[in-house]
Protein backbone atom coordinates (compact mmCIF):
# COMPACT_ATOMS: atom_id res chain seq x y z
CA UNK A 1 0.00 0.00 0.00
CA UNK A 2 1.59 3.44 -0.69
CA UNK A 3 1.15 5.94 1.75
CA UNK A 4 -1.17 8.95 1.59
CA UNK A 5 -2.87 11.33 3.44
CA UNK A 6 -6.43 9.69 3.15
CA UNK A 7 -5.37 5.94 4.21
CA UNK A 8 -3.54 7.32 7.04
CA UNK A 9 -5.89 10.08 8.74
CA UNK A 10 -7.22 8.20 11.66
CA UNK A 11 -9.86 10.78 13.37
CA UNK A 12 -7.37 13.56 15.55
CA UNK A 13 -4.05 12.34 16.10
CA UNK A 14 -2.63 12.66 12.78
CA UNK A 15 -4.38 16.09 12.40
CA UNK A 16 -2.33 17.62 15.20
CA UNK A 17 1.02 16.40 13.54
CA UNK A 18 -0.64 17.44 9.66
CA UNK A 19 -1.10 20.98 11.05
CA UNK A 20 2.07 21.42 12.36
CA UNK A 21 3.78 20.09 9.20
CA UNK A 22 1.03 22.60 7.40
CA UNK A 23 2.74 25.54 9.08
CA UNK A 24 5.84 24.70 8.80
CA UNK A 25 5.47 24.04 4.96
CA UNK A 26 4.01 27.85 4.68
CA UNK A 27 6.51 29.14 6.75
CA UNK A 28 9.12 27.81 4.42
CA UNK A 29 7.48 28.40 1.44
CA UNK A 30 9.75 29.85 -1.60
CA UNK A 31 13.04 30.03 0.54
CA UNK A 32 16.16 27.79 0.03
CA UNK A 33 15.27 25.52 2.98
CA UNK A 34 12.09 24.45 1.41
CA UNK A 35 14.24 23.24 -1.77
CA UNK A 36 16.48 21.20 0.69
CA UNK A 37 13.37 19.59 2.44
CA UNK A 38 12.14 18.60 -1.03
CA UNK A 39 15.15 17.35 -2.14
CA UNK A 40 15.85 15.11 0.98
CA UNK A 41 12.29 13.92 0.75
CA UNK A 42 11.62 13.49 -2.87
CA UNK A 43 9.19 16.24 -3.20
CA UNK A 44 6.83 15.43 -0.29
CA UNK A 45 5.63 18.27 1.87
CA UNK A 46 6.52 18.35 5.50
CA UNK A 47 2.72 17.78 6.18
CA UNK A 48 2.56 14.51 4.07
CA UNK A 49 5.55 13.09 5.86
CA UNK A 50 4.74 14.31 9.76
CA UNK A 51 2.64 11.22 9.52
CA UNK A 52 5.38 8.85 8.91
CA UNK A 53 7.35 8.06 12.11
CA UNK A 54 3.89 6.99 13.31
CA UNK A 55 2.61 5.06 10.12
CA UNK A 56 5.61 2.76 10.31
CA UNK A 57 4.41 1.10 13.52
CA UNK A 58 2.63 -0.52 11.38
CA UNK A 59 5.21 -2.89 10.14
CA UNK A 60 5.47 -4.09 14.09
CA UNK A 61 3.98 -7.07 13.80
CA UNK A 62 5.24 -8.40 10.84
CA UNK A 63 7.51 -6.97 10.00
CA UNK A 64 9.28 -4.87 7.26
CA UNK A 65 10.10 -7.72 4.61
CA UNK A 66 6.04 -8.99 4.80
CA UNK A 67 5.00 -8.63 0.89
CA UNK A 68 1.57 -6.86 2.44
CA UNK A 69 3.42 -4.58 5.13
CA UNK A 70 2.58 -0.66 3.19
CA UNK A 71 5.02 0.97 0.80
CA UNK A 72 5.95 4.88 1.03
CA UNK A 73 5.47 6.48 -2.21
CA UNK A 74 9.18 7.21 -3.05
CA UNK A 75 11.32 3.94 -3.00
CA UNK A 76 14.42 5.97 -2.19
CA UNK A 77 12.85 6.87 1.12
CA UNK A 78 10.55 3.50 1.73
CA UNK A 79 14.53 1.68 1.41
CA UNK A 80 15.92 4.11 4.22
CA UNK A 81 12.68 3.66 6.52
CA UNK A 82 13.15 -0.10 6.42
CA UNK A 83 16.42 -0.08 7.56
CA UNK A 84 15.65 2.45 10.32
CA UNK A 85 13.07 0.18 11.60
CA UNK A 86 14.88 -2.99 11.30
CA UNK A 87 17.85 -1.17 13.39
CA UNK A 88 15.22 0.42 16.48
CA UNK A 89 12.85 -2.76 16.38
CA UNK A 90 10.42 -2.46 18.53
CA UNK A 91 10.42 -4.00 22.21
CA UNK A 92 9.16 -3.91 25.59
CA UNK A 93 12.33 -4.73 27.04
CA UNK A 94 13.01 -1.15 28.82
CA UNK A 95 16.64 -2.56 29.10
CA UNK A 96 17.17 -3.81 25.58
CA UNK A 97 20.66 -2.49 24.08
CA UNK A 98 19.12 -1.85 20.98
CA UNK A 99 16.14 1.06 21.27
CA UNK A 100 12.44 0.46 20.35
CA UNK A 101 11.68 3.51 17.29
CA UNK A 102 8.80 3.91 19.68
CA UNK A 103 10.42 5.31 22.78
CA UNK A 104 11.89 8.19 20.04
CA UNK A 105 8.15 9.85 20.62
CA UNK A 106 8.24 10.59 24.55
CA UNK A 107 9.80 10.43 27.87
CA UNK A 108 8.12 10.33 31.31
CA UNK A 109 9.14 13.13 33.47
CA UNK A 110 7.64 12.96 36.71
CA UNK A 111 5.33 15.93 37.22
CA UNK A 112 5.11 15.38 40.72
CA UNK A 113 7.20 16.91 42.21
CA UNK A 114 7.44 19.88 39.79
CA UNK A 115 10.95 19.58 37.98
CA UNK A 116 12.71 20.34 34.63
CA UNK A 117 14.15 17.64 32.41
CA UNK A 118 17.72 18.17 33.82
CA UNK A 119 16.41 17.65 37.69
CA UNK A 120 16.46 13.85 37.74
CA UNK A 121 16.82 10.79 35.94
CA UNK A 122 13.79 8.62 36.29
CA UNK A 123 11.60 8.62 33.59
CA UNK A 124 14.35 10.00 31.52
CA UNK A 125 16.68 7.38 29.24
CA UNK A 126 19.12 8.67 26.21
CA UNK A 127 16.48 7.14 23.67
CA UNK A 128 13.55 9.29 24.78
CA UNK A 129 12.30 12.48 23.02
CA UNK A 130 14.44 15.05 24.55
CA UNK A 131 17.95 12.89 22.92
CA UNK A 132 16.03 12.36 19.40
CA UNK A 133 15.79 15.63 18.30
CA UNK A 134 19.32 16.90 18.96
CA UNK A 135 20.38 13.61 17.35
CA UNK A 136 18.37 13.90 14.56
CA UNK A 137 19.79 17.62 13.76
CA UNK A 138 22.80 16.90 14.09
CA UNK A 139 22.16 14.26 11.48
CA UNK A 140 21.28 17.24 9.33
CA UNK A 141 24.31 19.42 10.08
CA UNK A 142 26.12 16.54 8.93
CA UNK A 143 27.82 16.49 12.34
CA UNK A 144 26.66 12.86 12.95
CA UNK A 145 27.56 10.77 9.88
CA UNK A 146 24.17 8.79 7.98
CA UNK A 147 25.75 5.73 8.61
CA UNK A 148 24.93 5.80 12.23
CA UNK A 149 24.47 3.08 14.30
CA UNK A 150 20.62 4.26 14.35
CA UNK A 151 20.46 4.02 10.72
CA UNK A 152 19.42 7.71 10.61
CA UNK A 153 19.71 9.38 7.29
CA UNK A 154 19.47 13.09 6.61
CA UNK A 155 15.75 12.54 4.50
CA UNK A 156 14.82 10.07 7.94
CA UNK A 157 16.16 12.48 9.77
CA UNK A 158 13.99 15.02 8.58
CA UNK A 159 10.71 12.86 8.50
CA UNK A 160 11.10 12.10 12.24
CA UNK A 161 11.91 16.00 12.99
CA UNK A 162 8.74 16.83 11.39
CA UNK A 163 6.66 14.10 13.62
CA UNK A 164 9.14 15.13 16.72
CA UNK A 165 8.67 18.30 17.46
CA UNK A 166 4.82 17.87 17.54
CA UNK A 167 4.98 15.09 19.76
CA UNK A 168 7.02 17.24 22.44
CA UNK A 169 4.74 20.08 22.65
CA UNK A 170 1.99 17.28 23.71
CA UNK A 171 1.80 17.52 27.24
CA UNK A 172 1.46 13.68 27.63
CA UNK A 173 4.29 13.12 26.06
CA UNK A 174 6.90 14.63 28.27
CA UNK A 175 5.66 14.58 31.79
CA UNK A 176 4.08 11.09 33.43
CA UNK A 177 1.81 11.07 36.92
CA UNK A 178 3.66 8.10 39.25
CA UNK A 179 2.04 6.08 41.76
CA UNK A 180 3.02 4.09 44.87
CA UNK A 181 1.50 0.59 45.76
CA UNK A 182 -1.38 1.91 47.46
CA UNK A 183 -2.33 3.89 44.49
CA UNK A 184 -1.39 7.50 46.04
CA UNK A 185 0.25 9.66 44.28
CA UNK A 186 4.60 9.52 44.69
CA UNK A 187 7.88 10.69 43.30
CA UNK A 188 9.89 8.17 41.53
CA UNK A 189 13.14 9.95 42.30
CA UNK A 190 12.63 9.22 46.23
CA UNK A 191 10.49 6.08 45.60
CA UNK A 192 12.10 3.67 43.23
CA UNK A 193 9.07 1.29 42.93
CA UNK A 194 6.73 3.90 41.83
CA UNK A 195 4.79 2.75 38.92
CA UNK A 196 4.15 5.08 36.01
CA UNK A 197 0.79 5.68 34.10
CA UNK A 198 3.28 6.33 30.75
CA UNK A 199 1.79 9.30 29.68
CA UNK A 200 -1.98 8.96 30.76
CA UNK A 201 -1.66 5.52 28.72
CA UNK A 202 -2.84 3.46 31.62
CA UNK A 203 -6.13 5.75 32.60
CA UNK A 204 -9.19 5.85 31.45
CA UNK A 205 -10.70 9.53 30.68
CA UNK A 206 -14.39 10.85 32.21
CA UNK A 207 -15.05 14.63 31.42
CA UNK A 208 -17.75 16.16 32.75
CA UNK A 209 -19.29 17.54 29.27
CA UNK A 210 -19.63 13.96 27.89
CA UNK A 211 -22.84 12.65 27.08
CA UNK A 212 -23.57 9.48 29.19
CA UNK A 213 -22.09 6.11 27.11
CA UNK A 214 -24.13 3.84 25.24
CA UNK A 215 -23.63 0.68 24.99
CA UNK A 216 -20.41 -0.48 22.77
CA UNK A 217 -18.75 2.94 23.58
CA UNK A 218 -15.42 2.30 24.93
CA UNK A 219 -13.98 4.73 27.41
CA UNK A 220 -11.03 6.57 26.23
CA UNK A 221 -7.97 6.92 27.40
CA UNK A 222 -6.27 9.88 28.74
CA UNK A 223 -3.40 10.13 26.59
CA UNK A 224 -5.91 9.33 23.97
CA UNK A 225 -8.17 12.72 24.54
CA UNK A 226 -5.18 14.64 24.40
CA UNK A 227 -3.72 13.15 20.68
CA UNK A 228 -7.67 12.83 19.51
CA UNK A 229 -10.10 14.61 21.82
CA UNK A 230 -8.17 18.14 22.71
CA UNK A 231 -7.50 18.84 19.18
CA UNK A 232 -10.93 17.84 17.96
CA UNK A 233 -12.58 20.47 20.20
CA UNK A 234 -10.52 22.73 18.11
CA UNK A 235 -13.58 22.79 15.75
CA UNK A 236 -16.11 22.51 17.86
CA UNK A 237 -18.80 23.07 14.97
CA UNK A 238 -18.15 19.32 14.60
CA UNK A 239 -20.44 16.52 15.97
CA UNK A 240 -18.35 14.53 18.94
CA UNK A 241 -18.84 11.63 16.64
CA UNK A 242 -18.68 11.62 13.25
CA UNK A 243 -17.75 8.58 10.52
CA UNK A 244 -14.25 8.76 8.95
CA UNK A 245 -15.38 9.67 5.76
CA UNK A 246 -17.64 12.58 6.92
CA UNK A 247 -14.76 13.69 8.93
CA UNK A 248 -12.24 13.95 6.39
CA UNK A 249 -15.06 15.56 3.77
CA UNK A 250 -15.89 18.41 7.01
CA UNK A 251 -12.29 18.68 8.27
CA UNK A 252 -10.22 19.44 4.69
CA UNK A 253 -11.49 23.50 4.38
CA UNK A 254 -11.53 23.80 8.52
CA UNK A 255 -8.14 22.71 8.21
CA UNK A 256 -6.46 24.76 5.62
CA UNK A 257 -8.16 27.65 7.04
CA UNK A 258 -6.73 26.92 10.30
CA UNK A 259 -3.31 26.58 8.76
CA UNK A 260 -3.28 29.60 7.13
CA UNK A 261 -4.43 31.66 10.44
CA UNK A 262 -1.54 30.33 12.77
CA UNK A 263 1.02 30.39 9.53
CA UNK A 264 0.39 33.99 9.02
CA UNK A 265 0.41 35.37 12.21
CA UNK A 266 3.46 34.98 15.23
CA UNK A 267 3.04 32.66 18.60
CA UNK A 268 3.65 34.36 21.74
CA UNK A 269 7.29 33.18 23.30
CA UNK A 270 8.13 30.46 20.75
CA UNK A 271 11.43 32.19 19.98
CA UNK A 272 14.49 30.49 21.70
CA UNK A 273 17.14 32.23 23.27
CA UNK A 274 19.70 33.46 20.69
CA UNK A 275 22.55 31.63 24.17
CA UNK A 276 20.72 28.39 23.66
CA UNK A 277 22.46 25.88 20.94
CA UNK A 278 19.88 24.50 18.60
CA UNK A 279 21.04 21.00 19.93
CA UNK A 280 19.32 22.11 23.15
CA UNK A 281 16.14 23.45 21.66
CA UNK A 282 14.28 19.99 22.65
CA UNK A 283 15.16 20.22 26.44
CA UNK A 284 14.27 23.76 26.40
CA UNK A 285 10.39 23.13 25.07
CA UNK A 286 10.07 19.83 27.73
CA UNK A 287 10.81 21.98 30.50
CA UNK A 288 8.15 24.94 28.79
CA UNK A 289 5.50 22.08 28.82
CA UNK A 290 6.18 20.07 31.91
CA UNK A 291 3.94 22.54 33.78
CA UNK A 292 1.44 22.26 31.51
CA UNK A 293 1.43 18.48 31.95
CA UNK A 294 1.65 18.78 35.45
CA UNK A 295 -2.01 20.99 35.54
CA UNK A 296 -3.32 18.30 32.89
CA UNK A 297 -3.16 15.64 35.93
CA UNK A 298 -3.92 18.48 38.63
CA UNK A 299 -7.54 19.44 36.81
CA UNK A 300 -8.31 15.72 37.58
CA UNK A 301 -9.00 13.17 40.27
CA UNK A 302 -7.61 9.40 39.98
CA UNK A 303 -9.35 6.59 41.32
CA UNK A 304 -9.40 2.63 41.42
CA UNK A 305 -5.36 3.15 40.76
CA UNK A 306 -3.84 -0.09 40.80
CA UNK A 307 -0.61 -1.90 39.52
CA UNK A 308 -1.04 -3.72 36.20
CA UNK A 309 0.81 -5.84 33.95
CA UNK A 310 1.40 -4.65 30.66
CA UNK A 311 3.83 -7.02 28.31
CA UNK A 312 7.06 -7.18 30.32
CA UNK A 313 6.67 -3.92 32.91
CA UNK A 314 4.42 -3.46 35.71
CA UNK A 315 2.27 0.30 35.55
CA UNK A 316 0.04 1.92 37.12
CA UNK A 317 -3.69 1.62 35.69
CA UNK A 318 -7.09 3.04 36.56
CA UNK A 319 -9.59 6.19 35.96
CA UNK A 320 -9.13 9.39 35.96
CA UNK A 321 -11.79 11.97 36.22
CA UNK A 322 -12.25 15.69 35.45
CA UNK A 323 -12.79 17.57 38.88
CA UNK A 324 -15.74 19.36 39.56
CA UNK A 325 -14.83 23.21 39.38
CA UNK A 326 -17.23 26.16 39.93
CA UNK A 327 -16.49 29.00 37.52
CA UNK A 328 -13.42 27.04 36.50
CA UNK A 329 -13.14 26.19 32.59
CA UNK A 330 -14.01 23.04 31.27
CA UNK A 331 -11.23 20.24 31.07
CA UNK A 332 -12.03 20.07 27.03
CA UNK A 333 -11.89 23.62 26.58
CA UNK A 334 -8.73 24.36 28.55
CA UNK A 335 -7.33 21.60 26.51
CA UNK A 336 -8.18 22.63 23.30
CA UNK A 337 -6.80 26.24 24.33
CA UNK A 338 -3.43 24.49 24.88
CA UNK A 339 -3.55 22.66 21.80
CA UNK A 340 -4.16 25.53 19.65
CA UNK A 341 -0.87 27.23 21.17
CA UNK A 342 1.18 24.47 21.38
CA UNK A 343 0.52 23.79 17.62
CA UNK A 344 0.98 27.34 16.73
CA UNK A 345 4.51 27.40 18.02
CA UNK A 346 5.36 23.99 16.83
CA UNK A 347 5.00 24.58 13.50
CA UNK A 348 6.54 27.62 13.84
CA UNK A 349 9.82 26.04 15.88
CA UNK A 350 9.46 23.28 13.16
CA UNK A 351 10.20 25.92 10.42
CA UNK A 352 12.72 27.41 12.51
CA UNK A 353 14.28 24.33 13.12
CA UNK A 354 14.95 23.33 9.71
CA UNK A 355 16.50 26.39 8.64
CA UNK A 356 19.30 26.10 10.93
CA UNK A 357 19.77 22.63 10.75
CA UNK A 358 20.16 22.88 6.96
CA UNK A 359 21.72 26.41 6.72
């Protein structure tokens, strides 16, 4: 199957990472660094490809060398994302000498207490998020040779920079809630068996704007509102549910016109210091979200918390509810507020990015 935009757009997630590719592809538009980023990626836009580092999880379970597993478009590209794969296959062995692609995507900073990336360790690992970025521009400088031991070329590079640096301004993808045995709330750093909910992987979601579930509605998951749910309520116009097919008919013009608004005008405070190395950029936006993710567990109330099994680790698992708030704004519409801004600087930082990397 050869990848596109249509077989690939699974309600919200991909939508966040599409818009920030969207900016970034305006921002660039008609300057040398948009000839570069076609060149390296054989003519794709940054939006097509933000999809990528996600759509190859596909190929987990059987692998890259199944005749059915999906082709990218461009052999040239499809060749180098095969080999990346094959050398970060994935694995739920946290202590596995060879990294899983997936833990590129996140890391779990406790937000609890309130730290910065640099505070501690746990959570933390040199394959996480916060390591993949840096590595992956320095790929581009041509400071790290392509024949890396992560199989990293300067077009894969590029692909996973434009699915990167959306997934890091996702609160739920830098800071984790930990719990102790009893299902209380704990710091890892003093409490070594402290078991993680990875993200908001591990808890169900209950807002308090939902209609009541019917039966066949699975709950969602907390990490899952914030990929799906936060940046659906970014066009609110839209029913809560809604078949693929109307979706992607309703969402195309909503979209573009979105695009264009947060292209055309400047974020607030998305500008780096001009002391901060480009290397550190991705340290420097974990520690701008971390408090963000720490208020996106604070606005809600866990219950039933209890240790689970999950493959080959042990987390923490159970619901989490919004809290009832007089006068306070909705969980859903704080989110989406955050979304919207978080976005709008990505794909600005994206742009930004790029340009240096390939100046």
């Amino acid at each position: 199957m050869a990848f596109g935009l249509a077989t690939q757009l699974r309600a919200y997630a991909p939508l966040g990472h599409e818009i920030v590719g969207a900016i970034a592809d305006e921002r660039l538009a008609n300057t040398s660094t948009a000839a570069k980023v076609r060149a390296l990626i054989g003519g794709l836009s940054l939006e097509k490809v933000s999809l990528l580092a996600d759509t190859i999880k596909g190929w987990d379970k059987k692998g890259v060398d199944n005749p059915k597993s999906f082709r990218v478009a461009s052999p040239n590209i499809d060749r180098q994302l095969r080999d990346f794969w094959r050398a970060n296959p994935p694995t739920h062995d946290m202590h596995s000498g060879v990294p899983s692609h997936h833990w590129f995507h996140y890391t779990d900073v406790p937000v609890v207490p309130a730290q910065n990336y640099g505070d501690g360790r746990a959570g933390r690992n040199q394959w996480d998020i916060v390591h993949m970025i840096p590595y992956c521009v320095e790929v581009l400088r041509g400071r790290r040779p392509e024949q890396n031991e992560r199989k990293i070329t300067k077009p894969v590079a590029l692909i996973l920079l434009a699915h990167y640096v959306a997934d890091i301004h996702q609160p739920l993808h830098v800071g984790a809630q930990y719990f102790d045995a009893q299902g209380r709330i704990a710091d890892p750093g003093g409490d070594q068996s402290a078991l993680t909910d990875e993200g908001g992987n591990t808890f169900t979601l209950q807002l308090r704007d939902e209609p009541p579930r019917t039966r066949g509605i699975r709950k969602k998951k907390f990490h899952g509102f914030w990929d799906y749910g936060a940046v659906n309520a970014l066009f609110p116009q839209l029913p809560m549910r809604i078949r693929k097919r109307e979706l992607q008919a309703q969402i195309a013009p909503l979209k573009k016109q979105l695009v264009s608004e947060l292209a055309m005008h400047e974020p607030a405070n998305w500008r780096m210091p001009a002391s901060i190395d480009v290397t550190k950029y991705a340290e420097a936006w974990a520690n701008e979200i971390l408090p963000i993710a720490r208020e996106a567990h604070e606005r809600l109330e866990f219950t039933n918390v209890q240790p689970k099994q999950e493959e080959a680790r042990v987390v923490a698992a159970g619901e989490a509810a919004e809290k009832p708030g007089a006068g306070q704004t909705s969980y859903r519409v704080w989110a989406a507020i955050i979304v919207r801004e978080e976005l709008h600087k990505a794909g600005w930082r994206l742009a930004d990015l790029l340009e240096k990397a390939l100046k």
